[in-house]
PDB file of N, CA and C in Angstrom:
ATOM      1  N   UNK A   1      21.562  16.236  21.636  1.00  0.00           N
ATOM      2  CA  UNK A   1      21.511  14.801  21.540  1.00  0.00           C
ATOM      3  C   UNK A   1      20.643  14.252  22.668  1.00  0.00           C
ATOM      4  N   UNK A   2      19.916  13.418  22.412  1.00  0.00           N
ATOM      5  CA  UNK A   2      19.001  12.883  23.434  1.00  0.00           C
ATOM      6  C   UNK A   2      19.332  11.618  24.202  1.00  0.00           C
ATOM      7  N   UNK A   3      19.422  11.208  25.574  1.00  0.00           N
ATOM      8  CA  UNK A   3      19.755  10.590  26.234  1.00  0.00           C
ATOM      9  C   UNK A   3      18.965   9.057  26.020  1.00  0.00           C
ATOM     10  N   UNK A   4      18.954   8.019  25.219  1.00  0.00           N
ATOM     11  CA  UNK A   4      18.664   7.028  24.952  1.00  0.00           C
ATOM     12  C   UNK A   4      18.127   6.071  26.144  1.00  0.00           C
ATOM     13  N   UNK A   5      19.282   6.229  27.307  1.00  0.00           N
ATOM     14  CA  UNK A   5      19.602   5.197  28.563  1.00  0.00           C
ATOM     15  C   UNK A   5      18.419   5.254  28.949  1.00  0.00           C
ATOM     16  N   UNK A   6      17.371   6.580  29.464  1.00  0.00           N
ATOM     17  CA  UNK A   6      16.382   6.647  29.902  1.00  0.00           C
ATOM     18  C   UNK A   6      14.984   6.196  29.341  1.00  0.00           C
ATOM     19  N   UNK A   7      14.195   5.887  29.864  1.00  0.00           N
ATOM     20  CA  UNK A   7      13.102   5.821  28.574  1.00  0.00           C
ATOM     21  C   UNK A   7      11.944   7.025  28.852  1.00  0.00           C
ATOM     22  N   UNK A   8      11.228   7.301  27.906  1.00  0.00           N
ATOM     23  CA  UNK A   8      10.168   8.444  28.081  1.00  0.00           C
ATOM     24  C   UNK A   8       9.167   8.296  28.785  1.00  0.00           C
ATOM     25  N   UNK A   9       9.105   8.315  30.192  1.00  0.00           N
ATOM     26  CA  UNK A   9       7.724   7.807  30.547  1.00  0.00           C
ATOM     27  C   UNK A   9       6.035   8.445  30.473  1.00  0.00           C
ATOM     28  N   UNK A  10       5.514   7.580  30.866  1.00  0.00           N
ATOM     29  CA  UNK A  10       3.842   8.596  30.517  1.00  0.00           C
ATOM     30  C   UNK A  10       3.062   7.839  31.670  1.00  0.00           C
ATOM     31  N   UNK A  11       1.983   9.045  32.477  1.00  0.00           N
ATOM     32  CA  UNK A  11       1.017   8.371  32.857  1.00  0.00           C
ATOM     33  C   UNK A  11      -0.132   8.269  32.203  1.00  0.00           C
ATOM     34  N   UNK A  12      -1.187   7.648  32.605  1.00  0.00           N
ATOM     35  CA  UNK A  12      -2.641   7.424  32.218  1.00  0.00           C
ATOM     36  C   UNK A  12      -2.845   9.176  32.455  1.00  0.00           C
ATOM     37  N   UNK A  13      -4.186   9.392  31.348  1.00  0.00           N
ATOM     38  CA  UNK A  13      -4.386  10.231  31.774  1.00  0.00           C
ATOM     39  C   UNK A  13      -5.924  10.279  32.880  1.00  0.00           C
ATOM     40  N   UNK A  14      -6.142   9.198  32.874  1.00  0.00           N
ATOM     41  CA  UNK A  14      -7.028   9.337  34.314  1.00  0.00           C
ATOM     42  C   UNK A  14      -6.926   8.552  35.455  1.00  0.00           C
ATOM     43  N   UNK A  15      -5.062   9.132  35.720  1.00  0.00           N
ATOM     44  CA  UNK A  15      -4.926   9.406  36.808  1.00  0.00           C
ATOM     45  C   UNK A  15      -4.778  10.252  37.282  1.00  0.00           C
ATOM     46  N   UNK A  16      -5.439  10.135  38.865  1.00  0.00           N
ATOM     47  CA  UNK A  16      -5.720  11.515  39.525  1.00  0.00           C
ATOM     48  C   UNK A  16      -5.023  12.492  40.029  1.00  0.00           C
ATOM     49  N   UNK A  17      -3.796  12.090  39.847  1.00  0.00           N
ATOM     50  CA  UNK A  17      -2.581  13.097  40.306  1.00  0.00           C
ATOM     51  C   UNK A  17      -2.193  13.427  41.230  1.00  0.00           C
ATOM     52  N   UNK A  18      -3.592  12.709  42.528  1.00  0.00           N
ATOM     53  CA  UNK A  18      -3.517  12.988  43.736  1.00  0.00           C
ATOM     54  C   UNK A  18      -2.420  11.745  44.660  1.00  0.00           C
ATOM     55  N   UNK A  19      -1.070  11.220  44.293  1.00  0.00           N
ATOM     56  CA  UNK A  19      -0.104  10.075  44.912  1.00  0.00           C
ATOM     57  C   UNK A  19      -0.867   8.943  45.253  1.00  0.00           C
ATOM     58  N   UNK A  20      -2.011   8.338  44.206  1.00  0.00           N
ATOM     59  CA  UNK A  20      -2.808   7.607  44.558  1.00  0.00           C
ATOM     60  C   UNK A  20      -2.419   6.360  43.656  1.00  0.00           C
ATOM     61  N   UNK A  21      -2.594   5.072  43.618  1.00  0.00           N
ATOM     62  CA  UNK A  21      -2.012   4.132  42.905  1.00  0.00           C
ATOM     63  C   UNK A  21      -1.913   4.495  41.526  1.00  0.00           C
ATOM     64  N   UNK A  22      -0.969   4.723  41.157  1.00  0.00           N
ATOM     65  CA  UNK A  22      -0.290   4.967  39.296  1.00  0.00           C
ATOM     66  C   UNK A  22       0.646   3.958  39.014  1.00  0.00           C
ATOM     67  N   UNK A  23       0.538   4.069  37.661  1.00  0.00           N
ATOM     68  CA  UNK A  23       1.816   3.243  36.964  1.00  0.00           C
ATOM     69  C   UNK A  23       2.142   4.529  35.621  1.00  0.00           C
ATOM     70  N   UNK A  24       3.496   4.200  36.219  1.00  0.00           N
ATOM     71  CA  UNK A  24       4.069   4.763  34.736  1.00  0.00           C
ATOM     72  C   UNK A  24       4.542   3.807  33.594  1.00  0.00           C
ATOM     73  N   UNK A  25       4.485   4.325  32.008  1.00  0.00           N
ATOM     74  CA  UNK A  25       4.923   3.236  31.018  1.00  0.00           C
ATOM     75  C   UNK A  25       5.597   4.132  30.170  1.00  0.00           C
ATOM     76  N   UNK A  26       6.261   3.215  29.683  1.00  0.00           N
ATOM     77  CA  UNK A  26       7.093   3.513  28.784  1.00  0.00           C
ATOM     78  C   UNK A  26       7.742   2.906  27.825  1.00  0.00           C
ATOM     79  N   UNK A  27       7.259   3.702  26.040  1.00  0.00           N
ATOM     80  CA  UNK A  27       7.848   2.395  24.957  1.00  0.00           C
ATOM     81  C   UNK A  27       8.519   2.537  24.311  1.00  0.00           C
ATOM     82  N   UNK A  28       9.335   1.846  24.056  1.00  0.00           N
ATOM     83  CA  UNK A  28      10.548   2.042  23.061  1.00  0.00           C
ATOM     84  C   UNK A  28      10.562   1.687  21.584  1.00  0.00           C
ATOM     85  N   UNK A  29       8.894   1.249  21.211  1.00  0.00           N
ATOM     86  CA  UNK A  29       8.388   0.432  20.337  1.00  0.00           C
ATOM     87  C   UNK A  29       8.604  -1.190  20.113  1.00  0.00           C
ATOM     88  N   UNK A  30       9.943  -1.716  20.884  1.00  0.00           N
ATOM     89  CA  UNK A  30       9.868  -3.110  21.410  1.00  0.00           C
ATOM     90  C   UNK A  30      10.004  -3.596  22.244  1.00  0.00           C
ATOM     91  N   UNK A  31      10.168  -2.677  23.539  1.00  0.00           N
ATOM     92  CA  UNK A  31       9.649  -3.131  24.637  1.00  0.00           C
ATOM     93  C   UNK A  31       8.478  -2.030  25.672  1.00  0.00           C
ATOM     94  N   UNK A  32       8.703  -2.937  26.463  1.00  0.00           N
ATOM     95  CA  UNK A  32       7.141  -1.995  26.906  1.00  0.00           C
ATOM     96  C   UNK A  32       7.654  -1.667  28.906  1.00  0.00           C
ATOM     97  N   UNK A  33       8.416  -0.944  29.091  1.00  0.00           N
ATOM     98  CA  UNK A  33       8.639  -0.548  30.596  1.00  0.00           C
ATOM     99  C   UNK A  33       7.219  -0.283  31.514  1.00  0.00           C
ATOM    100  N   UNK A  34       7.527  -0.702  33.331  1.00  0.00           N
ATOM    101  CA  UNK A  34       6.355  -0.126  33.440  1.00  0.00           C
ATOM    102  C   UNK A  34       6.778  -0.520  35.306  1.00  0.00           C
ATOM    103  N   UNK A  35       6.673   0.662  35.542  1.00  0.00           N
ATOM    104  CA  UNK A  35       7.131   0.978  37.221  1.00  0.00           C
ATOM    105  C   UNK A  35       5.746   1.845  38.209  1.00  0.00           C
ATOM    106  N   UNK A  36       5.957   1.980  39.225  1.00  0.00           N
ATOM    107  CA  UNK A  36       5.342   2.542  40.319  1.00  0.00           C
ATOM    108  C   UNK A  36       5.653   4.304  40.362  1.00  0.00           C
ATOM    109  N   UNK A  37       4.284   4.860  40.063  1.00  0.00           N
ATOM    110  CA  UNK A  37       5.040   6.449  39.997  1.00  0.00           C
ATOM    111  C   UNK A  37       5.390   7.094  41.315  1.00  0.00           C
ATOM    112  N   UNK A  38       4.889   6.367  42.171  1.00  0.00           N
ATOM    113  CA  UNK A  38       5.406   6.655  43.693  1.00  0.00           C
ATOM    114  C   UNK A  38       7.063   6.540  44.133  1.00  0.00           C
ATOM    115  N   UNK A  39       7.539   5.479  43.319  1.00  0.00           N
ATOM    116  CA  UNK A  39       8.783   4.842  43.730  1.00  0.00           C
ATOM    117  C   UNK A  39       9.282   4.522  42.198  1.00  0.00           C
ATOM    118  N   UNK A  40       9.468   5.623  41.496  1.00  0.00           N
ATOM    119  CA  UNK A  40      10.399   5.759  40.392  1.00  0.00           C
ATOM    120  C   UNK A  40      12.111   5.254  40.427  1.00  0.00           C
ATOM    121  N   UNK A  41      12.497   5.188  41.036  1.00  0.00           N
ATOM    122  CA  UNK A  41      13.605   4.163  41.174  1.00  0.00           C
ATOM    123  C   UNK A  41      13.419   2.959  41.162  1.00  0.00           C
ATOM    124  N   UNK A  42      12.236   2.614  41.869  1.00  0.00           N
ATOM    125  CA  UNK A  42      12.174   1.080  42.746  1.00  0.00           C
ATOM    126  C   UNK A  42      12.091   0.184  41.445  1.00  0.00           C
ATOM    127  N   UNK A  43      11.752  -1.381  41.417  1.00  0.00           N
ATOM    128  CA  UNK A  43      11.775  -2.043  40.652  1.00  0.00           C
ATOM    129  C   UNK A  43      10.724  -2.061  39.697  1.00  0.00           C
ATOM    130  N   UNK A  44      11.475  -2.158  38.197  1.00  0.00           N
ATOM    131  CA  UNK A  44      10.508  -1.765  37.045  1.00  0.00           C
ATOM    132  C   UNK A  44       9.812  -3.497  36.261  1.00  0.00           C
ATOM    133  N   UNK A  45       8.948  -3.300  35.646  1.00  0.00           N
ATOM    134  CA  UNK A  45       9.089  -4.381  35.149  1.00  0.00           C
ATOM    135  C   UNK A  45       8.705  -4.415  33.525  1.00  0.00           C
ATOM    136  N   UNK A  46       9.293  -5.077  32.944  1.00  0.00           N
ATOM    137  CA  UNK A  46       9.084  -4.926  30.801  1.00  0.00           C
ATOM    138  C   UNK A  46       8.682  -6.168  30.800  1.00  0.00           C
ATOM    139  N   UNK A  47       8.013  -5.818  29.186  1.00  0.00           N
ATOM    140  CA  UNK A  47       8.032  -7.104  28.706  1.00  0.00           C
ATOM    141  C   UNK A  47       7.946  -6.473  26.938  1.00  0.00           C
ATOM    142  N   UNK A  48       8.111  -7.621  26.101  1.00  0.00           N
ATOM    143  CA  UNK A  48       7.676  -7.392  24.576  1.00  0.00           C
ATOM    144  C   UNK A  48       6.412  -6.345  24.046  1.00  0.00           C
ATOM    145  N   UNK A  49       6.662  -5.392  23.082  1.00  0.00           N
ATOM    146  CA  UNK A  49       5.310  -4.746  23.182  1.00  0.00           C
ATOM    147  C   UNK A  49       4.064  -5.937  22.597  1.00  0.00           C
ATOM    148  N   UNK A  50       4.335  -6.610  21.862  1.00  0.00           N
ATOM    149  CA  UNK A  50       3.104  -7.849  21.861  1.00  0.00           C
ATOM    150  C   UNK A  50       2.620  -8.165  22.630  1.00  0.00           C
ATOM    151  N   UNK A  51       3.324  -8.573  23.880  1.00  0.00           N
ATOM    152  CA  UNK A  51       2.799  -9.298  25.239  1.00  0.00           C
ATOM    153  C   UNK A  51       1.392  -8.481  25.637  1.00  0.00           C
ATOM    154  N   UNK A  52       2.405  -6.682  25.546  1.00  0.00           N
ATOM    155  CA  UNK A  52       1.806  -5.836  26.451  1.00  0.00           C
ATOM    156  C   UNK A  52       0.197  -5.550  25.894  1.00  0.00           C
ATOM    157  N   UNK A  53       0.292  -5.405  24.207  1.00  0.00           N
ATOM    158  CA  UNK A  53      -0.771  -5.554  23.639  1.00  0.00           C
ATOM    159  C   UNK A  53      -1.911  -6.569  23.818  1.00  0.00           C
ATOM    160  N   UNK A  54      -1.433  -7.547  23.876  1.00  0.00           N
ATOM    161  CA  UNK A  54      -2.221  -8.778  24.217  1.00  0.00           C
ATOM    162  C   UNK A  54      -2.462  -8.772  25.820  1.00  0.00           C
ATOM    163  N   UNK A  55      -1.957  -8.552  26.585  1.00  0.00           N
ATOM    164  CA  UNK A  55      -2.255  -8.051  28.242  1.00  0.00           C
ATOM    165  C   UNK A  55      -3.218  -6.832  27.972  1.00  0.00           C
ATOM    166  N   UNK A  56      -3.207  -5.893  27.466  1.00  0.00           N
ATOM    167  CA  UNK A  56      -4.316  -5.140  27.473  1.00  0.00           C
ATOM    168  C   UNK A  56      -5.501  -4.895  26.795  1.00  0.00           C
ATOM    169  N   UNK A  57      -5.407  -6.056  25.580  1.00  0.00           N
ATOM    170  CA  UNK A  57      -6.605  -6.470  24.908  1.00  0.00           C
ATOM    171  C   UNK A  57      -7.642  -7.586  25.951  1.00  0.00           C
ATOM    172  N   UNK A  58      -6.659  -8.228  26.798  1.00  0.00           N
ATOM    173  CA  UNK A  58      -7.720  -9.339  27.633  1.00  0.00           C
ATOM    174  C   UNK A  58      -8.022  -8.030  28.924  1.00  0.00           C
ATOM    175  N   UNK A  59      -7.568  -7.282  29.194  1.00  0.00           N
ATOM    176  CA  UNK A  59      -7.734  -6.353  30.210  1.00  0.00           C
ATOM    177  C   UNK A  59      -9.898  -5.581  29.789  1.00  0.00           C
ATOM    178  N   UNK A  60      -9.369  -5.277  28.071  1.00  0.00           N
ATOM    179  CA  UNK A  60     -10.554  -4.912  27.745  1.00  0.00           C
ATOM    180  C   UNK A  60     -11.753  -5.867  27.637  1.00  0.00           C
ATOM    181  N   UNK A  61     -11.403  -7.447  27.157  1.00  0.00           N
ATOM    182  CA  UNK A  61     -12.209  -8.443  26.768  1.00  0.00           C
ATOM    183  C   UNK A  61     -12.408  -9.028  28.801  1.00  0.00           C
ATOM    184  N   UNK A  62     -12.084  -7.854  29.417  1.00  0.00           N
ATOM    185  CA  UNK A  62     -13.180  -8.590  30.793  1.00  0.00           C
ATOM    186  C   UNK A  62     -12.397  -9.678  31.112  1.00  0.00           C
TER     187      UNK A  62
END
């Protein structure tokens, strides 16, 4: 049985692996998690996966 509470996280894959600024994310398909891979405890922050979509469509549109 798989532990739900947690969510699956993922990094980018071009990050460098070297403890250099990362974010980890993670989706649950309606929400969108997203913390510091340095400080995996520390404070996370979500939002709607729409939001997140639309945050990373203006990310691409510059």
């Amino acid at each position: 049985m798989t532990d739900r509470s947690e969510p699956r996280w993922r990094r980018s894959s071009r990050s460098m692996g070297n403890g250099g600024n990362c974010v980890e994310v993670a989706d649950d398909g309606h929400v969108v998690h997203v913390r510091d891979s340095k400080d995996p405890e520390g404070p996370r922050f979500r939002c709607g996966a729409g939001a997140w979509r639309s945050f990373l469509a203006s990310l691409a549109d510059g």
